[in-house]
N, C-alpha and C. Protein backbone atom coordinates (compact mmCIF):
# COMPACT_ATOMS: atom_id res chain seq x y z
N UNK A 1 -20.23 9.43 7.91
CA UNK A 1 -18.89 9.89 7.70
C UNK A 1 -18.05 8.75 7.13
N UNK A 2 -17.31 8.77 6.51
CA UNK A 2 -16.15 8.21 5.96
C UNK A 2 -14.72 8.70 5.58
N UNK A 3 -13.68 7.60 5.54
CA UNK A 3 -12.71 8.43 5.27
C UNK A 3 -12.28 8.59 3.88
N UNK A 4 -11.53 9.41 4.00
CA UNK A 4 -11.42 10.10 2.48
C UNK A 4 -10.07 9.64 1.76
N UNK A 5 -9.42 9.53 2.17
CA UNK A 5 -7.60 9.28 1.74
C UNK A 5 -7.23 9.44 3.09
N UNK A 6 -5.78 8.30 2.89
CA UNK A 6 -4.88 8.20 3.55
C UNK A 6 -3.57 8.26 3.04
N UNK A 7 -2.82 9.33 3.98
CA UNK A 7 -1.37 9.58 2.63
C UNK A 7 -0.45 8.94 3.57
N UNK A 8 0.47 8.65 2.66
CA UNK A 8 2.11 8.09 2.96
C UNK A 8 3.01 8.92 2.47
N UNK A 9 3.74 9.01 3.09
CA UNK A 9 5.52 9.47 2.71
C UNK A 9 6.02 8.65 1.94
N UNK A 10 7.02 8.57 0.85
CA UNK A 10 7.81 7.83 -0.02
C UNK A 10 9.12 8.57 -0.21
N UNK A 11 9.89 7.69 -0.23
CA UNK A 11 11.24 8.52 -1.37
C UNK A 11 11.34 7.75 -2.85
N UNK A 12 10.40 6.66 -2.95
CA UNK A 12 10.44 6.27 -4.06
C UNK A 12 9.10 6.56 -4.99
N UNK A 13 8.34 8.02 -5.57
CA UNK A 13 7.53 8.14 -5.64
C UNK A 13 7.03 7.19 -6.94
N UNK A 14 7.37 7.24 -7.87
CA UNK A 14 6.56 6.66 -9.38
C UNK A 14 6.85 4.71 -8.71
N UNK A 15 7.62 4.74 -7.96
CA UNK A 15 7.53 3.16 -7.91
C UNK A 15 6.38 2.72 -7.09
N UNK A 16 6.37 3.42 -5.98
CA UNK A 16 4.70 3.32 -5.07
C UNK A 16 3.54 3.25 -5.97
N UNK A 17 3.36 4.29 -7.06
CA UNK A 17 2.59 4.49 -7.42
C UNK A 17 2.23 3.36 -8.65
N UNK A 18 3.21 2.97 -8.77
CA UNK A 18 3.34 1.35 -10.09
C UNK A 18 3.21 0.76 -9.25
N UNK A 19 3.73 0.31 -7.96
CA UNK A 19 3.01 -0.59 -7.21
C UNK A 19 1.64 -1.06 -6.96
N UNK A 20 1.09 0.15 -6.68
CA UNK A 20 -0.34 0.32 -6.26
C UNK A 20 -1.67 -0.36 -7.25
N UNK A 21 -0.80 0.57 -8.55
CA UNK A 21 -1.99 0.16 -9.39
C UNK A 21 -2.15 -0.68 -10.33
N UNK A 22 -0.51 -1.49 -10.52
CA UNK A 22 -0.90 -2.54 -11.04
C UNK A 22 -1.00 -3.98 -10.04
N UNK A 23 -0.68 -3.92 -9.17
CA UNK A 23 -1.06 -4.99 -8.37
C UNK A 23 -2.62 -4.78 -7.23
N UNK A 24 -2.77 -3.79 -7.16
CA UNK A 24 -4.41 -3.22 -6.48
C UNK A 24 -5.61 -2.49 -7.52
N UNK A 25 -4.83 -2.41 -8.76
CA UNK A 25 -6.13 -1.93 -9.15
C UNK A 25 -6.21 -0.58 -9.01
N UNK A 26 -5.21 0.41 -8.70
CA UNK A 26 -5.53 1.74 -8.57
C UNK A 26 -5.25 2.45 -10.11
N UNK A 27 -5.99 3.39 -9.78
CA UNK A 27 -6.30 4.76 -10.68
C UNK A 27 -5.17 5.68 -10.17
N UNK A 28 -4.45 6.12 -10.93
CA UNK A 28 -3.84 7.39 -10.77
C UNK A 28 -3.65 9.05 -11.05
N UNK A 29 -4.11 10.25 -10.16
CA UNK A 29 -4.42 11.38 -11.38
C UNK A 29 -2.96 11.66 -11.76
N UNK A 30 -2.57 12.93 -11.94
CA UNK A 30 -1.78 13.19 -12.90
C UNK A 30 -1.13 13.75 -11.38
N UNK A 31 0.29 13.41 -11.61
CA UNK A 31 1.29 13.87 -11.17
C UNK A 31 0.85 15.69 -10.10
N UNK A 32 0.77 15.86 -8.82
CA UNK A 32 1.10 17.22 -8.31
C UNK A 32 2.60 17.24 -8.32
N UNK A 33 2.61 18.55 -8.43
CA UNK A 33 4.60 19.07 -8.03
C UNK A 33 4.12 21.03 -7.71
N UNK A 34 4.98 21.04 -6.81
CA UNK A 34 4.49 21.82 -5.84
C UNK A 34 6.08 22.11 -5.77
N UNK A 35 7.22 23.05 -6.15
CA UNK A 35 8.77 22.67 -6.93
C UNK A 35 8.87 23.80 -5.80
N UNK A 36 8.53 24.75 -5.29
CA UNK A 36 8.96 26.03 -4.53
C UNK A 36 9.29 25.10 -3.01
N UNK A 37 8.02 23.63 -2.74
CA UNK A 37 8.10 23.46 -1.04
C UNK A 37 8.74 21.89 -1.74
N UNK A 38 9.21 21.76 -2.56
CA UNK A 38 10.19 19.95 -3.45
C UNK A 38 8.90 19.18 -2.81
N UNK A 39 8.02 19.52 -3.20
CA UNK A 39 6.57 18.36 -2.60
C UNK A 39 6.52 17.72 -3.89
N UNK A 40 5.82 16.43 -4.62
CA UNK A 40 5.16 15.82 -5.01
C UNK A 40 4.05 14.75 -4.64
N UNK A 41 3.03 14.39 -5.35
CA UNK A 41 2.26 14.12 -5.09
C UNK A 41 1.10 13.09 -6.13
N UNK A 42 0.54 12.16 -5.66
CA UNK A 42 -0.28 11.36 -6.57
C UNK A 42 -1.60 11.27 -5.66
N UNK A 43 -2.77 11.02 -6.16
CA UNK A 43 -3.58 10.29 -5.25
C UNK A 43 -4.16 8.90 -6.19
N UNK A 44 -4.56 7.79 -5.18
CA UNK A 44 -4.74 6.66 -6.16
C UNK A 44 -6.16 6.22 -5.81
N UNK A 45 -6.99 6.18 -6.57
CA UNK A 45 -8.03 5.85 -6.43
C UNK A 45 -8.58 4.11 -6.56
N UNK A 46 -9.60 3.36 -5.78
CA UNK A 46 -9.90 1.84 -6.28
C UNK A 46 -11.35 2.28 -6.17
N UNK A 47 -11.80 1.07 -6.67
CA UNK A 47 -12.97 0.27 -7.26
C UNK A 47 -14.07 1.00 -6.57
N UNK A 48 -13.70 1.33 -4.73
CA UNK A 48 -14.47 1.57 -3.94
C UNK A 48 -13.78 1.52 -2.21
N UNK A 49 -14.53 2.72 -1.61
CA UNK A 49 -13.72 3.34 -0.57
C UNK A 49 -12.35 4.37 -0.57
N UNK A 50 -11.51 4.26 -0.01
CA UNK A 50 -10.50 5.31 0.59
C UNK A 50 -9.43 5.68 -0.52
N UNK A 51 -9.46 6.99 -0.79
CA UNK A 51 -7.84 6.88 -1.73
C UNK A 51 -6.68 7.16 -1.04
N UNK A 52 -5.59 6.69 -1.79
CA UNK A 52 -3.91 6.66 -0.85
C UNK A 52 -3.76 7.97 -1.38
N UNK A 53 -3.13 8.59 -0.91
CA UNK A 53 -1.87 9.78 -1.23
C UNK A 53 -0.67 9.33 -0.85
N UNK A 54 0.02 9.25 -2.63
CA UNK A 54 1.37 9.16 -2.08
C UNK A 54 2.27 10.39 -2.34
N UNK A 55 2.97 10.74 -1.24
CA UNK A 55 3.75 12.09 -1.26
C UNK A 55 5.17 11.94 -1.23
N UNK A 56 5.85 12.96 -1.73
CA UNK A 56 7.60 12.88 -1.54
C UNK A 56 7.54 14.41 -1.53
N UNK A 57 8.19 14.66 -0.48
CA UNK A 57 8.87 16.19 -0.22
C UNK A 57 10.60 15.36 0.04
N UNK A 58 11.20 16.96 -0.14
CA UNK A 58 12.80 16.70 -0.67
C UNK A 58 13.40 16.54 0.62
N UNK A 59 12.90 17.43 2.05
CA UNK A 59 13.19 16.93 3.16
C UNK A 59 12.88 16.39 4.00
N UNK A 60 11.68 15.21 3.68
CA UNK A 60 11.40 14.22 4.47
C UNK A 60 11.48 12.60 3.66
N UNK A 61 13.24 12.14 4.31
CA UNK A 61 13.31 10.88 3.95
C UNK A 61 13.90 9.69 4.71
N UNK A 62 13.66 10.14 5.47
CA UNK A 62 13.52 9.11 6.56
C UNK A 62 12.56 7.88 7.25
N UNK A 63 12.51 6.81 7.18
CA UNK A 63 11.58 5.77 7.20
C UNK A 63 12.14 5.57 8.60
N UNK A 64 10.77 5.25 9.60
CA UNK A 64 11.19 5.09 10.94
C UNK A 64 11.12 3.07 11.24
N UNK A 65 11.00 2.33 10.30
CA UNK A 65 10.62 1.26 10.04
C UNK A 65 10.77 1.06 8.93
N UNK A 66 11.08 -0.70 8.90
CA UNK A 66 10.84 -1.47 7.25
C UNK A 66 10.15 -2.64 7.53
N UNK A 67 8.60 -2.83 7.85
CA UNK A 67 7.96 -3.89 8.29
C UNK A 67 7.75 -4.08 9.30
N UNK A 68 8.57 -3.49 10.55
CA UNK A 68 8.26 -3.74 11.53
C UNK A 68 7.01 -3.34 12.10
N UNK A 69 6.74 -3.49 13.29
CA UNK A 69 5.70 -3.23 13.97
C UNK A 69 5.96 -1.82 15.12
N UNK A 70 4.77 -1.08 14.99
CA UNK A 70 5.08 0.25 15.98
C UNK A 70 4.17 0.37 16.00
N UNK A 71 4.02 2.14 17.23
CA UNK A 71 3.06 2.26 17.65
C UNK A 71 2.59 3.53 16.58
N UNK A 72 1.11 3.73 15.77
CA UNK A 72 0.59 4.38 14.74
C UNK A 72 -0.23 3.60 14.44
N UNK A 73 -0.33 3.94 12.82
CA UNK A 73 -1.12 3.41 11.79
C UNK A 73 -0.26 2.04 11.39
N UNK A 74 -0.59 0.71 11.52
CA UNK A 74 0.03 -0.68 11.67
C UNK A 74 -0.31 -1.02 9.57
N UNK A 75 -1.41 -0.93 9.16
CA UNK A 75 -1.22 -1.26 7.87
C UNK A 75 -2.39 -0.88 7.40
N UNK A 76 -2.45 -0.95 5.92
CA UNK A 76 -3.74 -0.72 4.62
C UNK A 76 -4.39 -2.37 4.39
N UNK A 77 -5.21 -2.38 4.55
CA UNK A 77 -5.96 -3.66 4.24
C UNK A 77 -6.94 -3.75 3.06
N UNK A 78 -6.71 -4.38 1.62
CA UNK A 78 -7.69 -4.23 0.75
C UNK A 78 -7.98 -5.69 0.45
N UNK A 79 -9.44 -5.68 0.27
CA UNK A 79 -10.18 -6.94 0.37
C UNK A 79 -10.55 -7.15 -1.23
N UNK A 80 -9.69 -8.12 -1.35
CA UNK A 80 -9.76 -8.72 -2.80
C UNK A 80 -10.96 -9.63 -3.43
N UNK A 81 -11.61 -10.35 -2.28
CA UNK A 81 -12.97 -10.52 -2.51
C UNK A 81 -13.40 -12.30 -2.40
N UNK A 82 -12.20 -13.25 -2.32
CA UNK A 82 -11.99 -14.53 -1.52
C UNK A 82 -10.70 -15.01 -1.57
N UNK A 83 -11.19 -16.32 -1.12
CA UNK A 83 -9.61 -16.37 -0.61
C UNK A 83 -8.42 -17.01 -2.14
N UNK A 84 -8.87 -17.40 -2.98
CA UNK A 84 -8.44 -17.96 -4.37
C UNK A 84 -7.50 -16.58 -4.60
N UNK A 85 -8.05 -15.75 -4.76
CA UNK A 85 -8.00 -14.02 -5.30
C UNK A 85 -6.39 -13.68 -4.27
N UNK A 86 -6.95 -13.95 -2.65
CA UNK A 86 -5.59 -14.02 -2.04
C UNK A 86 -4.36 -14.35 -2.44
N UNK A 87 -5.01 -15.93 -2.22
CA UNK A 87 -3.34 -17.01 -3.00
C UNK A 87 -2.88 -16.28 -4.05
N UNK A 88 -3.81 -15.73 -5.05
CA UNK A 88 -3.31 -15.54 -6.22
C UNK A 88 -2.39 -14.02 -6.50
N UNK A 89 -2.94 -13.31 -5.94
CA UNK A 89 -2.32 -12.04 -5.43
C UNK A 89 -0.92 -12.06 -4.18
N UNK A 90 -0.84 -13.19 -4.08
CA UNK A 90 0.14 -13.07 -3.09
C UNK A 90 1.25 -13.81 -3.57
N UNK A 91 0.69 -14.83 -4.12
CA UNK A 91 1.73 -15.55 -5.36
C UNK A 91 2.36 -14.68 -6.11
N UNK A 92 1.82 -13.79 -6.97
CA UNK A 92 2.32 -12.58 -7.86
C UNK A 92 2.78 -12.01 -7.31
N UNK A 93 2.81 -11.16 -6.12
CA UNK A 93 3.76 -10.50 -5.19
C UNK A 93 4.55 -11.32 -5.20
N UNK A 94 5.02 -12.34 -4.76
CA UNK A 94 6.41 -13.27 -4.39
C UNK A 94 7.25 -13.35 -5.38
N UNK A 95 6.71 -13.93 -6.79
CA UNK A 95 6.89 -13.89 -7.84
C UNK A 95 7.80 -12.88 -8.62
N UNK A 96 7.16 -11.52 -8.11
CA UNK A 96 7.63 -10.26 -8.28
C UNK A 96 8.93 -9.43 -7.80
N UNK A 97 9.56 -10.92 -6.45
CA UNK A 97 10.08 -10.41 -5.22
C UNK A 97 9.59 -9.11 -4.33
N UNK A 98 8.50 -9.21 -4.07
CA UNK A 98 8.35 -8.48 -2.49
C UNK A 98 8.33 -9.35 -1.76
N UNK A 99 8.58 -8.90 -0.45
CA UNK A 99 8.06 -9.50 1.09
C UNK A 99 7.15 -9.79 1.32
N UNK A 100 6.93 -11.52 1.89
CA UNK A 100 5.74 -11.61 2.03
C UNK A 100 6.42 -12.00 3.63
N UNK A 101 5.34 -10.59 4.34
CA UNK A 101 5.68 -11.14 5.96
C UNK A 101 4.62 -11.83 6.88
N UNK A 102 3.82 -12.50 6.40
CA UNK A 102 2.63 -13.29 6.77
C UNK A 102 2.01 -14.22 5.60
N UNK A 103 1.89 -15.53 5.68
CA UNK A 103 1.66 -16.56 4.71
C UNK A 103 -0.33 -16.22 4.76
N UNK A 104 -0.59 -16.63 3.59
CA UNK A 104 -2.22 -16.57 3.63
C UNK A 104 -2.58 -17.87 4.65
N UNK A 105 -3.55 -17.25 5.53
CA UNK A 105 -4.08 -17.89 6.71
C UNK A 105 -5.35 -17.53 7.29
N UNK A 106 -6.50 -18.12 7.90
CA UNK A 106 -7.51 -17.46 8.58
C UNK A 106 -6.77 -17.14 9.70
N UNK A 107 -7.05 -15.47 10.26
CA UNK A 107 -6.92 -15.37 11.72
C UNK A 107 -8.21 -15.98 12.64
N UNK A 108 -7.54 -15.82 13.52
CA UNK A 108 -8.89 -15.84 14.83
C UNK A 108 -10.32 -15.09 14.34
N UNK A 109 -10.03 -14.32 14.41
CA UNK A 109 -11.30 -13.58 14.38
C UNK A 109 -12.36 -13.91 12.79
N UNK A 110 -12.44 -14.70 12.26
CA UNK A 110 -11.88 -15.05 11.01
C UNK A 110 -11.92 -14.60 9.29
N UNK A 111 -10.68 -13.78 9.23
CA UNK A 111 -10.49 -13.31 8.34
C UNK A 111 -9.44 -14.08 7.32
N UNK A 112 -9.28 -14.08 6.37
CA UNK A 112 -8.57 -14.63 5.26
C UNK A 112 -7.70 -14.47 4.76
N UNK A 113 -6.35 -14.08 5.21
CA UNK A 113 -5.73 -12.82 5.15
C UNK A 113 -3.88 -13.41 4.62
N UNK A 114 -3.24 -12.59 3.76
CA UNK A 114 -2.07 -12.72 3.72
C UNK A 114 -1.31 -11.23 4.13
N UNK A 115 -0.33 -11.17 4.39
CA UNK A 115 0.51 -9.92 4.55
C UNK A 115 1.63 -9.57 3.76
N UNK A 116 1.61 -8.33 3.22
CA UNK A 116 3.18 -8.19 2.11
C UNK A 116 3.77 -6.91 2.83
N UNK A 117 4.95 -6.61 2.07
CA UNK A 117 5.42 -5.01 2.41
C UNK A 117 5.52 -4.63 1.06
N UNK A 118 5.08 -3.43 0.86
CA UNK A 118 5.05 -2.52 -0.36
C UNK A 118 6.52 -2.27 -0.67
N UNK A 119 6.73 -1.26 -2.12
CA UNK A 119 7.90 -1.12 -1.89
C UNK A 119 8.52 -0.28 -0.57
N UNK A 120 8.23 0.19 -0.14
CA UNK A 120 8.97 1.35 0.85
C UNK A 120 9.17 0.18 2.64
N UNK A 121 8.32 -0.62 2.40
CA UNK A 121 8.58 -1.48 3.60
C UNK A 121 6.73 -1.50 4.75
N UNK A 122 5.93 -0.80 4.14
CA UNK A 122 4.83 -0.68 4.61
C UNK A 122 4.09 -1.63 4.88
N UNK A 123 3.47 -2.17 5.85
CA UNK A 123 2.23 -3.33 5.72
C UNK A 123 1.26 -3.24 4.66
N UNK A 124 1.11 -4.08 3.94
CA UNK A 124 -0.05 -4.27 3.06
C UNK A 124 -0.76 -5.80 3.41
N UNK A 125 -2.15 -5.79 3.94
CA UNK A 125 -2.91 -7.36 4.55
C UNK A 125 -3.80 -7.03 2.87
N UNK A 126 -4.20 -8.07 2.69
CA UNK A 126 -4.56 -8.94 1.59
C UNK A 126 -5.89 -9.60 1.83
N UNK A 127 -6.95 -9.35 1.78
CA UNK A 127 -7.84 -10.04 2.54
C UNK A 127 -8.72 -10.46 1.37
N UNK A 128 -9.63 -11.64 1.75
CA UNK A 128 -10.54 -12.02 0.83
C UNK A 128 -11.46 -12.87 1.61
């Protein structure tokens, strides 16, 4: 078994989706709109493993968080492949002005890891 996609809520839909794929590498299909329930919809595909769905319906826009930490789904982790690839990807994020809310570092357990927030305020870990 594996998983298949994981979707997010947005109110900023085409910017998520420029997010995604030029700084991760995603594929994008063509625009859903679904205009009777104000849904839209993308799914983004990478290299290998899980695709995102990013969604915007007209009455859900409320973000219960911007980075913080809660209790759910904590963040998306895509493994860039070492740690050079990190720095370098995380540099360009900064560069770009996003948030970087964790500096590239080995954790404990030992992973290679930097942390950003997407546009909407989401965890994104950085791993290599």
């Amino acid at each position: 078994m594996k998983i298949d996609h994981i979707a997010v809520w947005t109110n900023e839909l085409e910017k998520m989706k420029d997010f995604y794929c030029k700084f991760f590498e995603g594929t994008s299909n063509e625009k859903y709109i679904n205009s009777k329930k104000g849904f839209e919809s993308y799914f983004i595909a990478f290299s290998e493993g899980a695709r995102l769905e990013i969604m915007k319906r007209t009455d859900v826009t409320r973000s219960p968080f911007h980075g913080e930490e809660f209790i759910g789904i904590n963040h998306l982790a895509f493994n860039v492949g070492n740690k050079e690839k990190v720095d370098t990807l995380t540099e360009s994020l900064r560069i770009s002005g996003y948030t970087i809310a964790g500096e590239p570092r080995t954790t404990g357990d030992g992973y290679y890891e930097s942390i950003i927030l997407d546009p909407e305020g989401n965890r994104i870990e950085i791993v290599g």
